[in-house]
Protein backbone atom coordinates (compact mmCIF):
# COMPACT_ATOMS: atom_id res chain seq x y z
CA UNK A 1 -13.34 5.76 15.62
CA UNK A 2 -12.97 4.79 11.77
CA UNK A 3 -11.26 2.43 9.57
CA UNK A 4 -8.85 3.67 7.40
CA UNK A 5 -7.11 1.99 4.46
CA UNK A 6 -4.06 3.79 2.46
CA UNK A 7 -3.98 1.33 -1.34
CA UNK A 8 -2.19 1.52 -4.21
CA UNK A 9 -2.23 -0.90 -6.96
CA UNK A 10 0.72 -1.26 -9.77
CA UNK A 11 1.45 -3.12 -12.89
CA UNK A 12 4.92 -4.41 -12.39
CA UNK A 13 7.54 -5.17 -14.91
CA UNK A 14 7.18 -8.86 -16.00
CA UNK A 15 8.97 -10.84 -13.19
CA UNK A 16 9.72 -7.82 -10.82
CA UNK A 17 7.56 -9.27 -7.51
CA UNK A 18 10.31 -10.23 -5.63
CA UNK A 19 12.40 -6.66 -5.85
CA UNK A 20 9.10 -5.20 -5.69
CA UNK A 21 8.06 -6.76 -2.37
CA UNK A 22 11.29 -5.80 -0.92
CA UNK A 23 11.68 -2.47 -2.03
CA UNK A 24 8.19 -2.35 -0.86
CA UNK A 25 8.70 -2.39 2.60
CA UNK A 26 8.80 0.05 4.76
CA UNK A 27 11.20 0.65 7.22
CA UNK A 28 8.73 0.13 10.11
CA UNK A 29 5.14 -0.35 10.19
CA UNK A 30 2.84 2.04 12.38
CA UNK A 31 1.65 0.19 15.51
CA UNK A 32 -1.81 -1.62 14.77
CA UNK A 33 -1.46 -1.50 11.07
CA UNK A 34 -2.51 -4.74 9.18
CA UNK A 35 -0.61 -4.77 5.47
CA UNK A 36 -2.10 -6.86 2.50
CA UNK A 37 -0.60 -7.36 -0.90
CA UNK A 38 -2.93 -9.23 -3.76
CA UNK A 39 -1.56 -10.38 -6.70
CA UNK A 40 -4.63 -11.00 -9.70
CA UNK A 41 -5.10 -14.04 -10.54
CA UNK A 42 -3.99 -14.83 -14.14
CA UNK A 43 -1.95 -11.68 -14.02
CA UNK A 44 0.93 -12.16 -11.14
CA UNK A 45 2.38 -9.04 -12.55
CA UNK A 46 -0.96 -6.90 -11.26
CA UNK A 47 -0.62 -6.34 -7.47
CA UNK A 48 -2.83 -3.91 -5.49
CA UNK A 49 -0.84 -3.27 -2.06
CA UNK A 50 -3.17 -2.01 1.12
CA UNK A 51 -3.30 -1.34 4.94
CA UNK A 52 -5.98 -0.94 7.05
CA UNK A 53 -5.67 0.71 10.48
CA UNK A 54 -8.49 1.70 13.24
CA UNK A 55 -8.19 5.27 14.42
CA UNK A 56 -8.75 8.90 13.59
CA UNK A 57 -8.61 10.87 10.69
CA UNK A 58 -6.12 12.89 12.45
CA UNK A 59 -4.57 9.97 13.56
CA UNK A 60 -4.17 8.76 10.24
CA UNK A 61 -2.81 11.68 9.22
CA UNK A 62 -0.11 11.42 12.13
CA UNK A 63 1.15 7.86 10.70
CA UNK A 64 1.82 8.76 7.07
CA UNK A 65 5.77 8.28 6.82
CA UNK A 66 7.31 11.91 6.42
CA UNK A 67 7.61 12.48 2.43
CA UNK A 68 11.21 12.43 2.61
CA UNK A 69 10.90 8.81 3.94
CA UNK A 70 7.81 8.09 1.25
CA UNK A 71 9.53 9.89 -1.32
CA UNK A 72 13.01 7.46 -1.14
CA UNK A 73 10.57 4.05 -0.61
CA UNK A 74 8.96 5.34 -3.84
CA UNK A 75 11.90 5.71 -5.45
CA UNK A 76 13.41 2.12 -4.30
CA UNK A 77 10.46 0.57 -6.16
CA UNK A 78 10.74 2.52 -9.04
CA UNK A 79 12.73 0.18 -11.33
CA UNK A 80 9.84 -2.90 -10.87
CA UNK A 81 6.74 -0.48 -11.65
CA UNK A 82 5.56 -0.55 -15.19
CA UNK A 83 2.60 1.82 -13.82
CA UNK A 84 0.29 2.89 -11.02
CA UNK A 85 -3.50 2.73 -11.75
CA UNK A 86 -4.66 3.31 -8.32
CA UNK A 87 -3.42 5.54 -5.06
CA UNK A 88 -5.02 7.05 -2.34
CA UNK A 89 -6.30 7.14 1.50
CA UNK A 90 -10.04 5.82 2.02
CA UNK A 91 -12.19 5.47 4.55
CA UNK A 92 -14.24 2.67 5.13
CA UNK A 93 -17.80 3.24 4.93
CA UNK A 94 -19.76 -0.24 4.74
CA UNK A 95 -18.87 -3.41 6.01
CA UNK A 96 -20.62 -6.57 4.79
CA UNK A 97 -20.63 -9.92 5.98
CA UNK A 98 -21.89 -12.80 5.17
């Protein structure tokens, strides 16, 4: 068993965070997902959106919305993105704790 995380992060158009964040959502979350959105500090326009989610690579893989669904939700945010500097699937490798 792994840890995944799915993260994107976006510059959005200068006072866009609200439409963002709703167009953001999904329609339903996969069961044992946990969602995170940070905004950077001095820059509420920068936001880097990520889940994490304990499973399988092929479990992961099962999750992902069908790209019909992920194609529309892209397309409903759309109009608040000024552009995308990060987007991918990870796995998490290290941990560290202090």
């Amino acid at each position: 068993m792994a840890t995944w995380s799915v993260l994107t992060g976006r510059k959005l158009k200068p006072g866009a965070y609200d439409d963002w964040r709703k167009a953001w959502q999904p329609d339903e979350w996969p069961e044992g997902v946990r969602g995170y959105i940070l905004r950077k500090i001095g820059d509420p326009d920068e936001v880097v959106a990520f889940g994490l989610w304990e499973g399988t690579r092929e479990g992961l893989e099962a999750m992902r919305p069908d790209p019909a669904v992920e194609s529309a939700r892209q397309s409903r945010m759309a109009p608040f993105v000024e552009s995308q500097f990060a987007d991918g699937a990870y796995e998490v490798v290290d941990t560290i704790r202090g």
